[in-house]
C-alpha atoms as a PDB file:
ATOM      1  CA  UNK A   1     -96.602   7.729  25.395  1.00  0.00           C
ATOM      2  CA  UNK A   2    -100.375   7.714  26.426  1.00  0.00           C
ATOM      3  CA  UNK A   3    -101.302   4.461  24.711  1.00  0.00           C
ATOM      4  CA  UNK A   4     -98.350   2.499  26.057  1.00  0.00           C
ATOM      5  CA  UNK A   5     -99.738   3.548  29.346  1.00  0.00           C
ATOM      6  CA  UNK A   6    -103.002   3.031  28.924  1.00  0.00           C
ATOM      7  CA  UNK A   7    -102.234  -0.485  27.991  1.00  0.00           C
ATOM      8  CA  UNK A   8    -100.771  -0.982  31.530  1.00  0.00           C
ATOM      9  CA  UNK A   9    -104.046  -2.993  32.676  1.00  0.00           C
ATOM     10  CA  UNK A  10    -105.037  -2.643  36.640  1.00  0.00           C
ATOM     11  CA  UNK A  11    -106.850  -5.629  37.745  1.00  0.00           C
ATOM     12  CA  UNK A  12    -110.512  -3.234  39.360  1.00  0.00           C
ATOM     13  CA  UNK A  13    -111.221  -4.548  43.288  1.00  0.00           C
ATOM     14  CA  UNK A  14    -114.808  -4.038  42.878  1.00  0.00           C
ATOM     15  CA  UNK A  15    -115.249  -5.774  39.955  1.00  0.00           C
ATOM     16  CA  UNK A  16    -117.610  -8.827  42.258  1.00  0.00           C
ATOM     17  CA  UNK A  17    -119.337  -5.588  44.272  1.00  0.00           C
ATOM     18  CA  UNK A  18    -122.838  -5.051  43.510  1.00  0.00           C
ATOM     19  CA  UNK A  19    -123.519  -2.016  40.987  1.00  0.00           C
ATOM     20  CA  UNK A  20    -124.700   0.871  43.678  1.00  0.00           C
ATOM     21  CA  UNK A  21    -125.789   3.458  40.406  1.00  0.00           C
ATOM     22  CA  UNK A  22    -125.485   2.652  36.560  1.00  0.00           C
ATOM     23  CA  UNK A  23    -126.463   5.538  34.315  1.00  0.00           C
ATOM     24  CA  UNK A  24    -126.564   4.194  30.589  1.00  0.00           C
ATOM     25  CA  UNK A  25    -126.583   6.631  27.675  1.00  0.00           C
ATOM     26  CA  UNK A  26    -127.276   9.256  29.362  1.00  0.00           C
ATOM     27  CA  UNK A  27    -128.642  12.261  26.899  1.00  0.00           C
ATOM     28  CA  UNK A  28    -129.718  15.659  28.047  1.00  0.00           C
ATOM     29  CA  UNK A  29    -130.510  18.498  25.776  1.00  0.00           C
ATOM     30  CA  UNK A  30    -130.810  22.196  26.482  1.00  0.00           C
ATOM     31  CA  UNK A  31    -132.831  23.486  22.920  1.00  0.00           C
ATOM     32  CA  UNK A  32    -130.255  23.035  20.478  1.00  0.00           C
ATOM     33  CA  UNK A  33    -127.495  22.750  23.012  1.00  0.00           C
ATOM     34  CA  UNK A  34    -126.611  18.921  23.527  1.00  0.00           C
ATOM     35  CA  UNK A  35    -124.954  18.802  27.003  1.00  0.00           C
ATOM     36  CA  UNK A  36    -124.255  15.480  27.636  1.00  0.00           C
ATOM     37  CA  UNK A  37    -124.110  12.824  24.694  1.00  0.00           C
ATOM     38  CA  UNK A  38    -124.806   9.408  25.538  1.00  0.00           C
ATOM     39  CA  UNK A  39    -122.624   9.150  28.449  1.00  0.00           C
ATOM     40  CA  UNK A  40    -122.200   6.231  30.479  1.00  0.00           C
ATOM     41  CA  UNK A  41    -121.368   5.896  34.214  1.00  0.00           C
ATOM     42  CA  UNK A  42    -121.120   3.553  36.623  1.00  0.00           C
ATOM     43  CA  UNK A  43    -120.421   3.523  40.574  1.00  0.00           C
ATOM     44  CA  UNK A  44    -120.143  -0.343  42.672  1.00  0.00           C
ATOM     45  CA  UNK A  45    -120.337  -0.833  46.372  1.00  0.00           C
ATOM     46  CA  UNK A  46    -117.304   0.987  48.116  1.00  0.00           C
ATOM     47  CA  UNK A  47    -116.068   2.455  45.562  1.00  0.00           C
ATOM     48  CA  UNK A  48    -114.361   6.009  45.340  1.00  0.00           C
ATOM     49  CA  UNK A  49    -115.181   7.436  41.450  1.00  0.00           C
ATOM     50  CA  UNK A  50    -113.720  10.206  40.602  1.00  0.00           C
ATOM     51  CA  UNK A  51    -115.425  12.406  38.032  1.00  0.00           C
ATOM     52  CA  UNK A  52    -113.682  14.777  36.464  1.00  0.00           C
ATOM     53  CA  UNK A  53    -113.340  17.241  33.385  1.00  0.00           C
ATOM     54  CA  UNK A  54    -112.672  20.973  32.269  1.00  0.00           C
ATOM     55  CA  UNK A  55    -115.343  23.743  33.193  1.00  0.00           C
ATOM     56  CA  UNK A  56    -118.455  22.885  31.009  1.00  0.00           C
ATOM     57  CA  UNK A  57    -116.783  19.259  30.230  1.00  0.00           C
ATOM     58  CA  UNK A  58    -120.333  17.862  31.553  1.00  0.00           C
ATOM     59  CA  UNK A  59    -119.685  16.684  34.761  1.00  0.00           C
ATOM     60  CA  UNK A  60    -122.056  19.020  36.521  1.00  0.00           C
ATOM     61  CA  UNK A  61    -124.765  18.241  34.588  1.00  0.00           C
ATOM     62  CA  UNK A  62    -124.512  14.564  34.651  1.00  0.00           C
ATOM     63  CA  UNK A  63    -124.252  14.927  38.620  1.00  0.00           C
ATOM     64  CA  UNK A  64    -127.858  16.911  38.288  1.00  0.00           C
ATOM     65  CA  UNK A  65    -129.517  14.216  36.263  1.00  0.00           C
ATOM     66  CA  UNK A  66    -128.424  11.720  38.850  1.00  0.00           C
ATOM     67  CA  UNK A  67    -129.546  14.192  41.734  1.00  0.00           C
ATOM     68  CA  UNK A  68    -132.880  15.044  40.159  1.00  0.00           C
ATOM     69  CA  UNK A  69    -132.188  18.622  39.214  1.00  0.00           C
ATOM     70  CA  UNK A  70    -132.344  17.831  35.505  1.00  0.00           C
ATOM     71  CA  UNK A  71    -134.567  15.590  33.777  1.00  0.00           C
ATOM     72  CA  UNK A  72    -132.633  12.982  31.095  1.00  0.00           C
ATOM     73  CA  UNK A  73    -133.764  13.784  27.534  1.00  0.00           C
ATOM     74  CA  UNK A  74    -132.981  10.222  26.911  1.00  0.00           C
ATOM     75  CA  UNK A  75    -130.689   7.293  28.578  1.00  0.00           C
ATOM     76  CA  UNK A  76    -131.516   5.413  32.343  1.00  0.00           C
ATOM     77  CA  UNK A  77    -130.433   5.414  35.202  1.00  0.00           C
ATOM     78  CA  UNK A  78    -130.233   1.840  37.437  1.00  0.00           C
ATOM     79  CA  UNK A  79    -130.285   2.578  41.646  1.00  0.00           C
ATOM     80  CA  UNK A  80    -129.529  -0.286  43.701  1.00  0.00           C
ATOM     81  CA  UNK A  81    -130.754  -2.750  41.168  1.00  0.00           C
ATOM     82  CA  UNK A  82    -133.777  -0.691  39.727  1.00  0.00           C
ATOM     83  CA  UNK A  83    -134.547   0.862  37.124  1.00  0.00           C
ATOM     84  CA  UNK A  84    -135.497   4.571  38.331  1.00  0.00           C
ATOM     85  CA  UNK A  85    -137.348   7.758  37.013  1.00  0.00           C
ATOM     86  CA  UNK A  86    -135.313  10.726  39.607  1.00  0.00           C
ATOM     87  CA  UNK A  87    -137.466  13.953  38.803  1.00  0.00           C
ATOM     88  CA  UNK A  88    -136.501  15.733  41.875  1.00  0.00           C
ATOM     89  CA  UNK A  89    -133.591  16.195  44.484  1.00  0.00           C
ATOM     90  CA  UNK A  90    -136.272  15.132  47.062  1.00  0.00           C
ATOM     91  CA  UNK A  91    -136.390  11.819  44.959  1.00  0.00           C
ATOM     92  CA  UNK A  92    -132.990  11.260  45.229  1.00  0.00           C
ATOM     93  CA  UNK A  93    -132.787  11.463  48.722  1.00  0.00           C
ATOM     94  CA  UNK A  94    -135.631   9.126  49.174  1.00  0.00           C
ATOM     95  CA  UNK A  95    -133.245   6.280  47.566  1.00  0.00           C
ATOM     96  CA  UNK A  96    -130.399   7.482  50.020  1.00  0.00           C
ATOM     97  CA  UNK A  97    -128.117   9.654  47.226  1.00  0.00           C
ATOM     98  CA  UNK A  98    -126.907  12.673  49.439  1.00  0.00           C
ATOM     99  CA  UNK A  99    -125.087  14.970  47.845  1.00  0.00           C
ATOM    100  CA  UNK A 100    -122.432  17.548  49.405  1.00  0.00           C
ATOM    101  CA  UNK A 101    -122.237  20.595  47.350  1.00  0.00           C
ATOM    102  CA  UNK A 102    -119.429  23.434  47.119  1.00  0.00           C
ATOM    103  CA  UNK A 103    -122.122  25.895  49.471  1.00  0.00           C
ATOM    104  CA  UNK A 104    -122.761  22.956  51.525  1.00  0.00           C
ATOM    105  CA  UNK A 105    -126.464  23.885  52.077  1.00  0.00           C
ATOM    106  CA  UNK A 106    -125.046  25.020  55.642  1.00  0.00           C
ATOM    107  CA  UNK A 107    -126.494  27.656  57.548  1.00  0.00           C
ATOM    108  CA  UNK A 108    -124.167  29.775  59.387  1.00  0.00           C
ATOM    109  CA  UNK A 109    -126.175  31.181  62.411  1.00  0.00           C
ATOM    110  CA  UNK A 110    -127.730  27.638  63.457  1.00  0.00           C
ATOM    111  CA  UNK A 111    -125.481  25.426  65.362  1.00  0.00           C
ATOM    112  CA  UNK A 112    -123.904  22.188  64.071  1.00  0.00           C
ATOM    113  CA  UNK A 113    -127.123  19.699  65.779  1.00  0.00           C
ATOM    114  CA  UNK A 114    -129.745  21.993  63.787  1.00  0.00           C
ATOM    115  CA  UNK A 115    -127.418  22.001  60.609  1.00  0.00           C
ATOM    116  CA  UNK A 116    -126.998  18.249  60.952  1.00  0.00           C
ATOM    117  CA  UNK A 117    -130.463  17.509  61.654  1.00  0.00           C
ATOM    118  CA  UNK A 118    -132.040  20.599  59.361  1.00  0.00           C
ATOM    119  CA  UNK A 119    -135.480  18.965  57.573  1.00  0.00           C
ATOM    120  CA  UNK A 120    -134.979  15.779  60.062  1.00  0.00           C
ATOM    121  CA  UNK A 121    -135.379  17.024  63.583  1.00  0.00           C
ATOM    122  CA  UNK A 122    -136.481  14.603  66.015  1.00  0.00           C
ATOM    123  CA  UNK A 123    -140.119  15.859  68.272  1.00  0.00           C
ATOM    124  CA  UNK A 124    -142.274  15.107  70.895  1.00  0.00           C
ATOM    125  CA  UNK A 125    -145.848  15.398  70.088  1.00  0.00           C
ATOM    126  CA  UNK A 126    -147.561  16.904  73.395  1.00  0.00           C
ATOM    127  CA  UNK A 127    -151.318  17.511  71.609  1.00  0.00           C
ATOM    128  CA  UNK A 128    -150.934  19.734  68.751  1.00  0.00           C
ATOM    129  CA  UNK A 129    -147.333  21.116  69.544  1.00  0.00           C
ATOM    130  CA  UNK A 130    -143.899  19.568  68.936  1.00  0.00           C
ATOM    131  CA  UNK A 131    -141.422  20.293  71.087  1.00  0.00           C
ATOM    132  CA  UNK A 132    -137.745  19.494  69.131  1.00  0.00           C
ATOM    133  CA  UNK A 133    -135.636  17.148  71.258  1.00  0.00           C
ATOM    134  CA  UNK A 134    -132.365  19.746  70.969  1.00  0.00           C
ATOM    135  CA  UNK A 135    -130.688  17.590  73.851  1.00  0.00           C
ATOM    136  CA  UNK A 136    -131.123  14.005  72.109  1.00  0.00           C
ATOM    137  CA  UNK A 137    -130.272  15.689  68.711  1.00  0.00           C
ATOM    138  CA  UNK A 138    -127.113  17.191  70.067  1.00  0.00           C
ATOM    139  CA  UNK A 139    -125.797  13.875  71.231  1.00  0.00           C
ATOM    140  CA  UNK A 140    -126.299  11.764  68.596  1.00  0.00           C
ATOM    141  CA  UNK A 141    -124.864  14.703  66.636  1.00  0.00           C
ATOM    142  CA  UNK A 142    -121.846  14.841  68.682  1.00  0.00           C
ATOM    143  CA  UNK A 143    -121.769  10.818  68.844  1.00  0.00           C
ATOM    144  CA  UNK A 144    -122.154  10.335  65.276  1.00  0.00           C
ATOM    145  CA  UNK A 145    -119.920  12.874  63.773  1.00  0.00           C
ATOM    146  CA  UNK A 146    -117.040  10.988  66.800  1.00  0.00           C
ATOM    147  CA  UNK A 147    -117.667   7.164  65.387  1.00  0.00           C
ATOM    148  CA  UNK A 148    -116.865   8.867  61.968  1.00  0.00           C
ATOM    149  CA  UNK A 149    -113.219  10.193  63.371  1.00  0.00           C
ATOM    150  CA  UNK A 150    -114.500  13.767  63.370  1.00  0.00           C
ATOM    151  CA  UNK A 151    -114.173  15.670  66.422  1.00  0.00           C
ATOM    152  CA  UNK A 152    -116.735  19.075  67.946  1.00  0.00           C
ATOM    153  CA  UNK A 153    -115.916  20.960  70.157  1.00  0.00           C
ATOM    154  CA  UNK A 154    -119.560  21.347  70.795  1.00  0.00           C
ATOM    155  CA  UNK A 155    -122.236  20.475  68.980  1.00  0.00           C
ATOM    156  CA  UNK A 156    -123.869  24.304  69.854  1.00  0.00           C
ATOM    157  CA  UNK A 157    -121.152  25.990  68.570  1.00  0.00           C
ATOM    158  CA  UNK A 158    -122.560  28.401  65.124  1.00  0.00           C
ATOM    159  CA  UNK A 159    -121.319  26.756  62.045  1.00  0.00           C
ATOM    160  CA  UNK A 160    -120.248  30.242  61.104  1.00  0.00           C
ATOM    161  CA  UNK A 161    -117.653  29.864  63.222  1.00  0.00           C
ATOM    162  CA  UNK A 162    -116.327  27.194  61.752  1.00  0.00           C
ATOM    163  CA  UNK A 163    -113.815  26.746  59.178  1.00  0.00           C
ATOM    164  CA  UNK A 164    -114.415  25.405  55.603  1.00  0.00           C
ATOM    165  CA  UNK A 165    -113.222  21.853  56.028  1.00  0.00           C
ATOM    166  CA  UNK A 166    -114.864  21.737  59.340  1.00  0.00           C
ATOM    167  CA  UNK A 167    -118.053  22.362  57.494  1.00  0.00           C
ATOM    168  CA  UNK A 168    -117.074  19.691  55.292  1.00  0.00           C
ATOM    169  CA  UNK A 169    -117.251  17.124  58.031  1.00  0.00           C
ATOM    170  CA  UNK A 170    -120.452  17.840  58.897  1.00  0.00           C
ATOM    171  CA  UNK A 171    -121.716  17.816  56.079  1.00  0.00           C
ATOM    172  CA  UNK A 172    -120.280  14.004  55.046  1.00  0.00           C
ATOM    173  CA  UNK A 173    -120.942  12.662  58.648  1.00  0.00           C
ATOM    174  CA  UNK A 174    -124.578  13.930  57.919  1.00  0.00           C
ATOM    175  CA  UNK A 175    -124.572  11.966  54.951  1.00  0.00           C
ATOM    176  CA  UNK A 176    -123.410   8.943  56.602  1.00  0.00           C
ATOM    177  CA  UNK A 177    -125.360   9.242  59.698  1.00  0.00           C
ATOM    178  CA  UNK A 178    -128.690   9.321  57.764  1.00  0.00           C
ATOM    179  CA  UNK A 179    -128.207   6.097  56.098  1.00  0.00           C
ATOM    180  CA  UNK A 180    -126.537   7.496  52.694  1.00  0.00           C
ATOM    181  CA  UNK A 181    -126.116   4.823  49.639  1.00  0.00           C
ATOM    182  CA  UNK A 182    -124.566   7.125  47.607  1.00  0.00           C
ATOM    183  CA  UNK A 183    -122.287   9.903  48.655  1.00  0.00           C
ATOM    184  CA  UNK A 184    -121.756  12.431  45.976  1.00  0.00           C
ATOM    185  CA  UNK A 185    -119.034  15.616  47.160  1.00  0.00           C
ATOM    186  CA  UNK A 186    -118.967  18.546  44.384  1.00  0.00           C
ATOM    187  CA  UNK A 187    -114.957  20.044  44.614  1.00  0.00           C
ATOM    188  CA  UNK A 188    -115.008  19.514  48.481  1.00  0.00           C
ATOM    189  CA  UNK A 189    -111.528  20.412  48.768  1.00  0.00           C
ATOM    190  CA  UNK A 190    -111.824  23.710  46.288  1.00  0.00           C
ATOM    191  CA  UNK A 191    -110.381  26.790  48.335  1.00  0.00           C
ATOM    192  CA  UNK A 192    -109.536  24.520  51.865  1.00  0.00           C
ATOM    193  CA  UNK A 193    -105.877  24.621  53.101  1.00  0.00           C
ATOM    194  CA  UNK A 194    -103.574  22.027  52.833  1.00  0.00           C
ATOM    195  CA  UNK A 195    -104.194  20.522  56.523  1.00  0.00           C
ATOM    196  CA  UNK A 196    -107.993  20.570  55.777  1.00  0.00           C
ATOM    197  CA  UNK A 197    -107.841  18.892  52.732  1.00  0.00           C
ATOM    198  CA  UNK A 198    -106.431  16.339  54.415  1.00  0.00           C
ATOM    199  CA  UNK A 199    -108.912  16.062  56.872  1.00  0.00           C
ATOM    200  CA  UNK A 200    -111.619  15.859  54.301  1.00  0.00           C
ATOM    201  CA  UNK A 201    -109.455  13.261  51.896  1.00  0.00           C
ATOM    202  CA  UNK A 202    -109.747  11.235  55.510  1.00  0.00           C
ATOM    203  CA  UNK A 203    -113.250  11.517  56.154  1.00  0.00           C
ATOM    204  CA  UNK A 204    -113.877  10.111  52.065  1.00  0.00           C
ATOM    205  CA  UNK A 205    -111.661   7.300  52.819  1.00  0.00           C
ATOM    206  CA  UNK A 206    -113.765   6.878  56.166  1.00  0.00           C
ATOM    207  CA  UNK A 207    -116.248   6.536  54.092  1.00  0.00           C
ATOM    208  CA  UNK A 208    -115.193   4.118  51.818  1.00  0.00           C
ATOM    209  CA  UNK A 209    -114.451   1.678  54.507  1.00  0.00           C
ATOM    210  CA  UNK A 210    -117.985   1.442  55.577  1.00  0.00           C
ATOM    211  CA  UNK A 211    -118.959   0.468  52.619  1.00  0.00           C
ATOM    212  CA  UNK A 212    -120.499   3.847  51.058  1.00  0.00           C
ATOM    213  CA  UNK A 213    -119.825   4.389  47.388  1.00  0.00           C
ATOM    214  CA  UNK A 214    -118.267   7.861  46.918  1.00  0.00           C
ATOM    215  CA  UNK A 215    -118.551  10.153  43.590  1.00  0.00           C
ATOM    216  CA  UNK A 216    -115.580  12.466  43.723  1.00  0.00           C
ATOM    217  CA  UNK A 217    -115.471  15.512  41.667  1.00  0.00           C
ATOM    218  CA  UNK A 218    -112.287  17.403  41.392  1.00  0.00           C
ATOM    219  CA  UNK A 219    -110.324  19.502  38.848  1.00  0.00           C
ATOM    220  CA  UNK A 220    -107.300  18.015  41.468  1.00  0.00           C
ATOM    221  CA  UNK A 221    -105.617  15.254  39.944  1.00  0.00           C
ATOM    222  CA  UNK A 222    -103.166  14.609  43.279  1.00  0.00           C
ATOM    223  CA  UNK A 223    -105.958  14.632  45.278  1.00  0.00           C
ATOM    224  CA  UNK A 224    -107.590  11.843  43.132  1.00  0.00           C
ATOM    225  CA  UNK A 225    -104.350  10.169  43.360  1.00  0.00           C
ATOM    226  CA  UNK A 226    -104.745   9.851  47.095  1.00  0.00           C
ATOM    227  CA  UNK A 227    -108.666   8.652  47.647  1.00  0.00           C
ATOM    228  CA  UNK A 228    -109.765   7.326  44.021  1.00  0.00           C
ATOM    229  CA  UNK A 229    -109.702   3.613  42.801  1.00  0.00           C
ATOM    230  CA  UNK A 230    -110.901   4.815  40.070  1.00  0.00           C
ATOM    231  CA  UNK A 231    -112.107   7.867  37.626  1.00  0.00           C
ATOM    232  CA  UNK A 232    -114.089   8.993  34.825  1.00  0.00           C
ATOM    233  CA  UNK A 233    -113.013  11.767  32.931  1.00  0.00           C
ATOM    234  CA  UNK A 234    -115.804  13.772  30.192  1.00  0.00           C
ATOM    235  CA  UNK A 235    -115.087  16.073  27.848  1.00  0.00           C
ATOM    236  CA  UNK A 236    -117.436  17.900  25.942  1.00  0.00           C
ATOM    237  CA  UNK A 237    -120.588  16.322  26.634  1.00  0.00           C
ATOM    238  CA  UNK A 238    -119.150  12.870  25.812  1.00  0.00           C
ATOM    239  CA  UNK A 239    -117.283  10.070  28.052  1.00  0.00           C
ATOM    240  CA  UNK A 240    -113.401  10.108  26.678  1.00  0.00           C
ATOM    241  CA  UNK A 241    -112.753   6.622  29.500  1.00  0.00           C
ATOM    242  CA  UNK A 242    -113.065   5.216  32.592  1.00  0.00           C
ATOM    243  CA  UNK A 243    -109.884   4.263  34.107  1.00  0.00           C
ATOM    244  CA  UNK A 244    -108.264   2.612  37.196  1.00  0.00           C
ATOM    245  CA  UNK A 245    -105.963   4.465  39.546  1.00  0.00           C
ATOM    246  CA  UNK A 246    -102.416   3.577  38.179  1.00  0.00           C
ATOM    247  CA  UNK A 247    -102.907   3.195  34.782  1.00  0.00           C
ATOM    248  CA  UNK A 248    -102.461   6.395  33.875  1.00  0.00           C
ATOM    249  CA  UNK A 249    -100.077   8.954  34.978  1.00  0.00           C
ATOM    250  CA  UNK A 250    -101.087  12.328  36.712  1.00  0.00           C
ATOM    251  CA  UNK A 251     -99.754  14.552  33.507  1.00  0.00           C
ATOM    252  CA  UNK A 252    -101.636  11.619  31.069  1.00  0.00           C
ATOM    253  CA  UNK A 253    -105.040  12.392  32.935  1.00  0.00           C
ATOM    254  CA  UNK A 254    -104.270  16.558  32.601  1.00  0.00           C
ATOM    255  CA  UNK A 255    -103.801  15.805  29.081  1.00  0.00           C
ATOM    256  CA  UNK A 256    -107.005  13.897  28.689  1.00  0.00           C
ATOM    257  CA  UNK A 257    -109.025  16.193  30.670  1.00  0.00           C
ATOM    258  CA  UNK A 258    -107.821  19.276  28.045  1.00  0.00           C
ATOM    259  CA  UNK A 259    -108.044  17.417  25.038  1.00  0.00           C
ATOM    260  CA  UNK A 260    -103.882  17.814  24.672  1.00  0.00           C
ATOM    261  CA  UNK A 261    -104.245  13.743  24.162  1.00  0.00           C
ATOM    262  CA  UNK A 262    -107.080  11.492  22.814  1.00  0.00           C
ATOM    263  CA  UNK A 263    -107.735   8.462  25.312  1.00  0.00           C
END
């Protein structure tokens, strides 16, 4: 049964890290539509938090008030310590949340350096022109993405050409090369093959090790299974738990994510 297993306590790991993002009653209202209802969520150092729900659960939406593309109509949110107003995506990136969304915000016909460093090129100011450093960009593109364990065959090559979890990997080593305190990847293994999820379950769990807190969201409960310590599953606007990996089984979190089981 689901309440015998949810009484099977797991002792949390992070329980002495520092709190990286702590969203507290979080409301958001869309006219009469109430999307999220006083939903709380919280994400320490080095921890991987899965996030996870049905298709208009809330998830999405709780992931743009964080990100800045929605405004809270009532709750906080608490970054590193402090208490923050996030009106904008560009405000979230300024306190070092990067977020790695299902498009990837790639662009095909530049190559991986200009992808990697896309908003954040590196110039020389000779008078009034700047000239982009495309050979010092290239290296510590090709550098960076290698000290993450991901491999290029060259950093020119079109990320067009690439395939999806390739695209992946650039996108998280950008993250992590641009000083990231918060990674947050939307479905990144939605549509990849069974090798490249792999590859990308790798990179998260390179991630974890240095340190870099990791929001997860997945409609894959195995793949949670293999890279979560922990998850947070919302249905209809509303938090049903929070829950450490192993006490609950994969068919109890289906259940809860459905509504086939209350928590």
């Amino acid at each position: 049964m689901l309440q015998e297993v949810a009484e099977r306590k797991v002792e949390d790991p992070f329980a002495d890290q520092p709190v990286i993002v702590d969203m507290k009653s979080i409301v958001k209202r869309f006219g009469t539509v109430e999307a999220l209802r006083g939903v709380d969520f919280t994400v320490r150092k080095g921890e991987v938090r899965a996030l996870m729900g049905d298709n208009g659960a809330g998830k999405s939406t709780l992931i743009k008030v964080l990100t800045g593309v929605h405004t809270p109509t009532a709750g906080e949110i608490v970054f590193d310590g402090e208490s923050v107003q996030i009106n904008s995506p560009a405000d979230a990136r300024a306190l070092g949340i990067e977020t790695c969304y299902q498009d990837l915000a790639l662009i095909p016909l530049m190559s991986i350096w200009r992808n990697f460093f896309l908003g954040r090129e590196l110039v020389t100011n000779i008078g009034p022109i700047k000239w982009l450093q495309r050979n010092e960009m290239a290296n510590q593109c090709r550098d960076s993405l290698k000290d993450i364990g991901i491999h290029i065959r060259s950093a020119e090559e079109k990320v067009g050409k690439m395939s999806g979890g390739e695209r992946q990997s650039i996108a998280i080593g950008r993250a992590i090369h641009f000083g990231a305190k918060l990674l947050i990847l939307d479905e990144p293994t939605s549509a990849l093959s069974v090798k490249e999820t792999g590859k990308v379950l790798s990179y998260i769990m390179n991630a974890k090790e240095r340190g870099l807190p990791v929001i997860f969201i997945t409609h894959n409960v195995n793949h949670i299974y293999q890279v979560s310590d922990s998850y947070t599953i919302i249905r209809q606007g509303q938090s049903v738990g929070t829950y450490m990996k192993g006490e609950l089984s994969q068919q109890d979190i289906a259940d809860l994510i459905t509504g086939a089981r209350e928590k």
